[in-house]
N, C-alpha and C. Protein backbone atom coordinates (compact mmCIF):
# COMPACT_ATOMS: atom_id res chain seq x y z
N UNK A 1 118.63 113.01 92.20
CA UNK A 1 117.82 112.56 93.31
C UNK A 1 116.36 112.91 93.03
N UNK A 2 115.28 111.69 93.60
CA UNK A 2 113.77 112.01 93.15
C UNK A 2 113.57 112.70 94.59
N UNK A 3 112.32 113.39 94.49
CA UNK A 3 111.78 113.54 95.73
C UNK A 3 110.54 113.10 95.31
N UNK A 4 109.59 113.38 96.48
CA UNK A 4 108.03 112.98 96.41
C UNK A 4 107.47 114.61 96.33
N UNK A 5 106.44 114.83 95.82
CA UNK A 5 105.86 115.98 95.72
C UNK A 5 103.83 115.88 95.37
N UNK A 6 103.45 116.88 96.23
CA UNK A 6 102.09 116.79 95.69
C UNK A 6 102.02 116.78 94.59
N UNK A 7 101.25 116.04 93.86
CA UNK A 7 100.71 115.94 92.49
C UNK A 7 99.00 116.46 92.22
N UNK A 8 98.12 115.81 92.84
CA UNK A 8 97.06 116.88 92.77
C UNK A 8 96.19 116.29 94.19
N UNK A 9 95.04 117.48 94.14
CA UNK A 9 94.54 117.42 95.72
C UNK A 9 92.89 117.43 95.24
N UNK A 10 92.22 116.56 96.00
CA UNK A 10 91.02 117.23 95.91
C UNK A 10 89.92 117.32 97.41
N UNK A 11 90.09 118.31 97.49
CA UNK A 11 90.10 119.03 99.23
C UNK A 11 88.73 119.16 99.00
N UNK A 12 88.48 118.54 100.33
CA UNK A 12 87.13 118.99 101.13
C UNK A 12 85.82 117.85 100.55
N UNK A 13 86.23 116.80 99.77
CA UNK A 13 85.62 115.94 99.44
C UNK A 13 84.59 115.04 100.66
N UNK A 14 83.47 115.34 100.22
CA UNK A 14 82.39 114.33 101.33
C UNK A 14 82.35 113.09 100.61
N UNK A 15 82.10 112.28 102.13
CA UNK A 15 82.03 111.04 101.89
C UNK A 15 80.83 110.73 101.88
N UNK A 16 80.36 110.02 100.51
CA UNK A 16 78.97 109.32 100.60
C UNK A 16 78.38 108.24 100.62
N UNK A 17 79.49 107.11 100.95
CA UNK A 17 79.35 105.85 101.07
C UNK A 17 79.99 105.31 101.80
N UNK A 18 79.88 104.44 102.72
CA UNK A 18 81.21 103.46 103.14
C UNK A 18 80.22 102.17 103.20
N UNK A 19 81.35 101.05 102.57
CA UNK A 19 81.25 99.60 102.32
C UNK A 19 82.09 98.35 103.05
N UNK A 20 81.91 98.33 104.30
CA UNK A 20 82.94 97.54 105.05
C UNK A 20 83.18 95.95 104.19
N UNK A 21 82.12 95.72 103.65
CA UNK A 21 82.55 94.54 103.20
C UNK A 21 82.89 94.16 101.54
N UNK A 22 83.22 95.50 101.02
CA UNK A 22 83.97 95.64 99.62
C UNK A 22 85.54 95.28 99.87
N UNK A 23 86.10 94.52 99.06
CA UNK A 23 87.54 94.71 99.17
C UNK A 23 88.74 95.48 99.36
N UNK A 24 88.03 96.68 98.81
CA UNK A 24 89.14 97.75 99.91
C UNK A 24 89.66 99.07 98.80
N UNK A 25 89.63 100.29 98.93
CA UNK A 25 89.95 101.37 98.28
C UNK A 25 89.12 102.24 98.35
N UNK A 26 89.02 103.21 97.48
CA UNK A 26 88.15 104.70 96.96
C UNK A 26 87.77 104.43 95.97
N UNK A 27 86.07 104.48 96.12
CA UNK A 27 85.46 104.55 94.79
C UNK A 27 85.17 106.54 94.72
N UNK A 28 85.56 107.23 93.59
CA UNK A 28 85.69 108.19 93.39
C UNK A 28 84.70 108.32 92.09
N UNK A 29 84.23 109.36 91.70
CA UNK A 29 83.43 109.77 90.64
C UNK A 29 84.21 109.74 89.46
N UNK A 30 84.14 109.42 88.54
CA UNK A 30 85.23 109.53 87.36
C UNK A 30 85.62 110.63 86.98
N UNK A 31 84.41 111.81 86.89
CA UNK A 31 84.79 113.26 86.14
C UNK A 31 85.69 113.88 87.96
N UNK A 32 85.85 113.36 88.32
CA UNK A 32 86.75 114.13 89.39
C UNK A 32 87.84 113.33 89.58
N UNK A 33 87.79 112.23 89.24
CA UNK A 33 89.28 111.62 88.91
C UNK A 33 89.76 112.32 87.71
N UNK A 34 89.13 112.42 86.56
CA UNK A 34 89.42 112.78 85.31
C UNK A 34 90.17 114.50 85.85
N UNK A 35 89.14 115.19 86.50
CA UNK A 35 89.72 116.80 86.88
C UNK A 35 90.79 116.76 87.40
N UNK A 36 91.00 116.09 88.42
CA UNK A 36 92.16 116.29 88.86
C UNK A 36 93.40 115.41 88.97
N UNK A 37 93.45 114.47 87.85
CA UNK A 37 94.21 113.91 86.97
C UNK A 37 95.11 112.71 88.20
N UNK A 38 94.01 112.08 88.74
CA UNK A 38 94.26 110.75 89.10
C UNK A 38 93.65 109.51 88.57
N UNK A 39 94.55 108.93 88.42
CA UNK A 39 94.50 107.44 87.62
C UNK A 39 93.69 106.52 88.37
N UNK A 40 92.89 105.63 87.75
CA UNK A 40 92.24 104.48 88.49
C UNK A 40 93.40 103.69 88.92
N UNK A 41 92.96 103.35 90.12
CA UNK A 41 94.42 102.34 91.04
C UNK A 41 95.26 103.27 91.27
N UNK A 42 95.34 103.93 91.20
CA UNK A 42 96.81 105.14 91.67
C UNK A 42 96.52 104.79 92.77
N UNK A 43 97.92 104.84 93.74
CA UNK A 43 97.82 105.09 95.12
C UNK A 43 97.43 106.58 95.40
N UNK A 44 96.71 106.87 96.62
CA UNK A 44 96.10 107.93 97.50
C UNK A 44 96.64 107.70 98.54
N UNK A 45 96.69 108.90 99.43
CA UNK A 45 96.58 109.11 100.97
C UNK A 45 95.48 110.13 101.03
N UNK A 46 94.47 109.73 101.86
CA UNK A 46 93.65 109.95 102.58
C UNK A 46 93.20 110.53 104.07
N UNK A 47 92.88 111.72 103.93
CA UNK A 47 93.17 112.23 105.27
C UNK A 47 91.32 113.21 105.90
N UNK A 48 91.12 112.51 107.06
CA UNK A 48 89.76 112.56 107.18
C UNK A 48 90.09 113.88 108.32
N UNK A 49 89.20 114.84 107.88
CA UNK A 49 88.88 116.37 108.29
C UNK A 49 88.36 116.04 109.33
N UNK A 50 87.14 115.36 109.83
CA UNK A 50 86.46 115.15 110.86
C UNK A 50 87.35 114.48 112.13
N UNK A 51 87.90 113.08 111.69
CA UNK A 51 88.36 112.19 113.07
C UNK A 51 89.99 112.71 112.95
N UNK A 52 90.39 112.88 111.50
CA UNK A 52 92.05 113.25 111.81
C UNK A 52 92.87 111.56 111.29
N UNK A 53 92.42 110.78 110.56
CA UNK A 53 92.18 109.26 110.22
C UNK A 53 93.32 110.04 109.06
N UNK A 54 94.14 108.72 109.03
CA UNK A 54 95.20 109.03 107.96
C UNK A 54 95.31 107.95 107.03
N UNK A 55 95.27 107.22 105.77
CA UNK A 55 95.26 106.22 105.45
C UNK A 55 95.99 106.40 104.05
N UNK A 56 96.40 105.15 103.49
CA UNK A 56 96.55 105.20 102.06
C UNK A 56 95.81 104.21 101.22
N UNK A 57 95.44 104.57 100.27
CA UNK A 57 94.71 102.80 99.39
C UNK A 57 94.89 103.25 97.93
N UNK A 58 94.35 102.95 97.31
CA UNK A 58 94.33 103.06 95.92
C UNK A 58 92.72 103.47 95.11
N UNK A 59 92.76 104.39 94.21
CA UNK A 59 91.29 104.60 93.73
C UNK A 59 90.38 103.69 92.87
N UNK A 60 89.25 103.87 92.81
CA UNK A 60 88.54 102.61 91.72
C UNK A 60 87.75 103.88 90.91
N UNK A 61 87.11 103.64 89.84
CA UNK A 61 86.48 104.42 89.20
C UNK A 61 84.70 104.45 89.42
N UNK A 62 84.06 105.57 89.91
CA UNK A 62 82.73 105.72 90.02
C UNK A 62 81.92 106.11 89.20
N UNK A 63 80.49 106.31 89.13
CA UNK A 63 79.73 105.95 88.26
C UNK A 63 80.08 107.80 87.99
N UNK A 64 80.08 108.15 86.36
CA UNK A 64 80.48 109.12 85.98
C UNK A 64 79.21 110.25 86.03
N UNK A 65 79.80 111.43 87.10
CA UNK A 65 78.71 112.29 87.33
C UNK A 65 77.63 112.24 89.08
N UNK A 66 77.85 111.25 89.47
CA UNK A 66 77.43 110.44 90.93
C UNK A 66 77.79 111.20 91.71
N UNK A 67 78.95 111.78 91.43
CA UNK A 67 80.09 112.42 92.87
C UNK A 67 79.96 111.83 94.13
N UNK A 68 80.22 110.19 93.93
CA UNK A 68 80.42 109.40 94.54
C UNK A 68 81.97 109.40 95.52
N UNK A 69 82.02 109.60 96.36
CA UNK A 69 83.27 109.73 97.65
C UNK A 69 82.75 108.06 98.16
N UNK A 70 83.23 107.08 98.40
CA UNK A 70 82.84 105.65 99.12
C UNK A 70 84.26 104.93 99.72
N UNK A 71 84.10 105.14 100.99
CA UNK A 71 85.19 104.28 101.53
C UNK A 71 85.22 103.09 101.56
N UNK A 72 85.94 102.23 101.24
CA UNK A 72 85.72 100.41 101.08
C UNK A 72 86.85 99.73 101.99
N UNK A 73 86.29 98.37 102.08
CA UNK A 73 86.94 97.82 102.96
C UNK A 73 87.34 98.36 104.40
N UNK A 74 88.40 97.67 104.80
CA UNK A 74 88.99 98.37 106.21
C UNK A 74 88.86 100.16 106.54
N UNK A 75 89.32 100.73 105.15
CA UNK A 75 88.64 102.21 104.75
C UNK A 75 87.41 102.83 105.81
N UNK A 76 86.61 102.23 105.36
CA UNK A 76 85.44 101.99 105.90
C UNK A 76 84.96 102.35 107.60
N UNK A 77 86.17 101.97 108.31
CA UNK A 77 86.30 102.08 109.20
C UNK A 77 87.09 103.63 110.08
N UNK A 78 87.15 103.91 108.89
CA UNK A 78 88.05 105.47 109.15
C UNK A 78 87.37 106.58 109.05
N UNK A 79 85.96 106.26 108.45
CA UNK A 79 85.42 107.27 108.27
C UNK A 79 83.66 107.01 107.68
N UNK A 80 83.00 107.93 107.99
CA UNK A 80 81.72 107.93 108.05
C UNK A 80 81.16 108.91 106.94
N UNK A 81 79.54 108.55 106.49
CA UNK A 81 78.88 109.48 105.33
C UNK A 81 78.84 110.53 105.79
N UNK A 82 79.43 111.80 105.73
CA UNK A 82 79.12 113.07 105.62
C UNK A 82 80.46 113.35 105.85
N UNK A 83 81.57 112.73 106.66
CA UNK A 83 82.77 113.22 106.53
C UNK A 83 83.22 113.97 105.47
N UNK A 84 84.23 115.07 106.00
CA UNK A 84 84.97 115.76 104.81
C UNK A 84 86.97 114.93 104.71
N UNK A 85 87.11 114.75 103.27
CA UNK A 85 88.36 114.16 103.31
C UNK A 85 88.97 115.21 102.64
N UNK A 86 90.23 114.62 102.48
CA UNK A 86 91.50 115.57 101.36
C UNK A 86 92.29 114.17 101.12
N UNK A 87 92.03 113.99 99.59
CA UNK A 87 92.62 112.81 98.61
C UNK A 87 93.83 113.63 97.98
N UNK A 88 94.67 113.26 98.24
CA UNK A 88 95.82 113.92 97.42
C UNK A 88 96.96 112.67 96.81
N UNK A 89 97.79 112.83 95.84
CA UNK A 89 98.40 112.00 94.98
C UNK A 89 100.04 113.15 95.37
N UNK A 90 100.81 111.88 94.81
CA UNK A 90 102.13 112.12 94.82
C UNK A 90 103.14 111.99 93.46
N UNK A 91 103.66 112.44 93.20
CA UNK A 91 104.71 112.21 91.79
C UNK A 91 106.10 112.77 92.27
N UNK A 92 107.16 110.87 92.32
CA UNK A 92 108.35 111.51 92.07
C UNK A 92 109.22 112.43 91.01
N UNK A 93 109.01 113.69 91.38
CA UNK A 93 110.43 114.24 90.58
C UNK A 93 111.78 114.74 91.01
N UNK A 94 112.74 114.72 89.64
CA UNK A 94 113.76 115.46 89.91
C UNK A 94 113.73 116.83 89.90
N UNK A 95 115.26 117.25 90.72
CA UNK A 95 115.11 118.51 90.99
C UNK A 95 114.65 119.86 89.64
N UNK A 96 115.04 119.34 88.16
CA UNK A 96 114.37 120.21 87.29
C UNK A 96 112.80 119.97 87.14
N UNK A 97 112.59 119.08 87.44
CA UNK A 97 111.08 119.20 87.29
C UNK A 97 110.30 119.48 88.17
N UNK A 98 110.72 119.82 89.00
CA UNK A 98 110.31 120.30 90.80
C UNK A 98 110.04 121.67 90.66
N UNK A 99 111.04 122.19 89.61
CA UNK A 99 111.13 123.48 89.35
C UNK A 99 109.68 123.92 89.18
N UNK A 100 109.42 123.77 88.18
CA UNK A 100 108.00 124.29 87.28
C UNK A 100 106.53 123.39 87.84
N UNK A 101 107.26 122.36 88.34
CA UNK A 101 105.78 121.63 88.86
C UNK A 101 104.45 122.39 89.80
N UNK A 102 103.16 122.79 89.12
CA UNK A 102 102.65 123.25 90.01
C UNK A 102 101.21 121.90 90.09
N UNK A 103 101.06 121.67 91.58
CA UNK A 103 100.36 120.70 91.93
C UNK A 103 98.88 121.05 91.63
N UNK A 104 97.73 120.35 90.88
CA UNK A 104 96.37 120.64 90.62
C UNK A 104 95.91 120.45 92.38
N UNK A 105 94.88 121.67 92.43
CA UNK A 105 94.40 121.19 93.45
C UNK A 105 92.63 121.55 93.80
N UNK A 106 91.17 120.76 93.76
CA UNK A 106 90.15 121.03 93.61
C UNK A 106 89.45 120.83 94.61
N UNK A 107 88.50 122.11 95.07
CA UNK A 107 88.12 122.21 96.30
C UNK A 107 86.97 122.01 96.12
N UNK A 108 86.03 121.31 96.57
CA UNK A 108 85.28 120.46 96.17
C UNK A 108 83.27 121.44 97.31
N UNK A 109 82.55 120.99 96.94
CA UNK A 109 81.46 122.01 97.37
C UNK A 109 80.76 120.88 98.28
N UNK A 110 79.66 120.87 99.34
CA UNK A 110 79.22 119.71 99.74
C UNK A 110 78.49 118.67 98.92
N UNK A 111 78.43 118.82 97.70
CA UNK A 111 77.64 117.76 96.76
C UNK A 111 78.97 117.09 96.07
N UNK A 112 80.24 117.31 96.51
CA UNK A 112 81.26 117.14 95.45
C UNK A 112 81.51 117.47 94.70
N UNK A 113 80.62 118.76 94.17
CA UNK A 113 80.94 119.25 92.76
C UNK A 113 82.36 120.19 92.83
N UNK A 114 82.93 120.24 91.82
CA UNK A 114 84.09 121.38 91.75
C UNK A 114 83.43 122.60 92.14
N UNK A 115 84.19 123.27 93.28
CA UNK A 115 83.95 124.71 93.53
C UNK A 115 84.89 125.58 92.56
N UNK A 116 86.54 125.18 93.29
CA UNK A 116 87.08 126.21 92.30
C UNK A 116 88.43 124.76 92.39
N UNK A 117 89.25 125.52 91.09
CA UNK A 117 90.14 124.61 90.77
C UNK A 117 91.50 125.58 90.73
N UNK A 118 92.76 125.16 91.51
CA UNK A 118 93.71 126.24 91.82
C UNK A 118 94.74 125.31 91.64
N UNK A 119 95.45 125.70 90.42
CA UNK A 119 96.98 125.77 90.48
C UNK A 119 98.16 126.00 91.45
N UNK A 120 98.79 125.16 91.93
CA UNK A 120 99.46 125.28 93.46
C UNK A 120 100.75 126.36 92.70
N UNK A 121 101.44 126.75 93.37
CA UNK A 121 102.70 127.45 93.17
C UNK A 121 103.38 126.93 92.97
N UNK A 122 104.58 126.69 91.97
CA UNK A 122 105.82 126.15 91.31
C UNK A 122 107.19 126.76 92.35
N UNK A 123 107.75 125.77 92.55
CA UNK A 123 108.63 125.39 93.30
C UNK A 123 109.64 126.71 93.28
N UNK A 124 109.67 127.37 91.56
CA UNK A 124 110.48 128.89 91.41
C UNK A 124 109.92 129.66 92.12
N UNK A 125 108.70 129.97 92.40
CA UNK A 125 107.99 131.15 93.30
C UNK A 125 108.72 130.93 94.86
N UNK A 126 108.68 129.42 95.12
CA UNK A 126 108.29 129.42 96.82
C UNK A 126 110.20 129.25 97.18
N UNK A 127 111.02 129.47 96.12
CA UNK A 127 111.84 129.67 96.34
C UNK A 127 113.09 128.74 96.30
């Protein structure tokens, strides 16, 4: 049996753009896609700190170094420039790989830059 499990997080991310009339997703900075090892187009869920806005879309790649956060499309509507989000990704595994899986997770500073970068706990610790 798969389950769903965090795969990586990147918490506390400000938003510095929104584009109501882009087609629709997260434009993300590349070196913070690259850090915390989400794929362009991967699906996201999206969860806005400020209104409590829950969404899912998929990422696009931003100009590398920008620390570009930009909500697009309908997106757009969930959330405003200065908001704080939490982008997090999912990976089905099985129960041996559940074992050892520890989820990346990067807490991000108000410019977007990496503050600190923390290894979540593996599934053997939490029991």
């Amino acid at each position: 049996m798969l389950r769903s499990y965090c795969k990586s997080k990147l918490h506390h991310a400000r938003v510095t753009q929104a584009d109501l009339h882009y087609e629709g997703s997260l434009t993300v900075d590349e070196e913070l896609l690259e850090a915390a090892d989400i794929a362009p187009y991967e699906k996201v869920h999206v969860v806005n700190i400020n209104n409590g806005a829950r969404f899912e879309t998929y990422t696009i790649i931003g100009k590398r170094g920008s620390r570009v956060v930009c909500l697009n499309g309908p997106a757009a509507r969930l959330g405003q420039v200065g908001d704080q989000i939490i982008i997090i990704t999912y990976a089905m595994l099985d129960e041996k790989e559940a074992k050892g899986h520890k989820p990346r997770v990067l807490i991000l500073d108000e410019q977007n830059n990496i503050k600190e970068t923390v290894m979540g706990q593996s599934m053997e610790i939490l029991g």
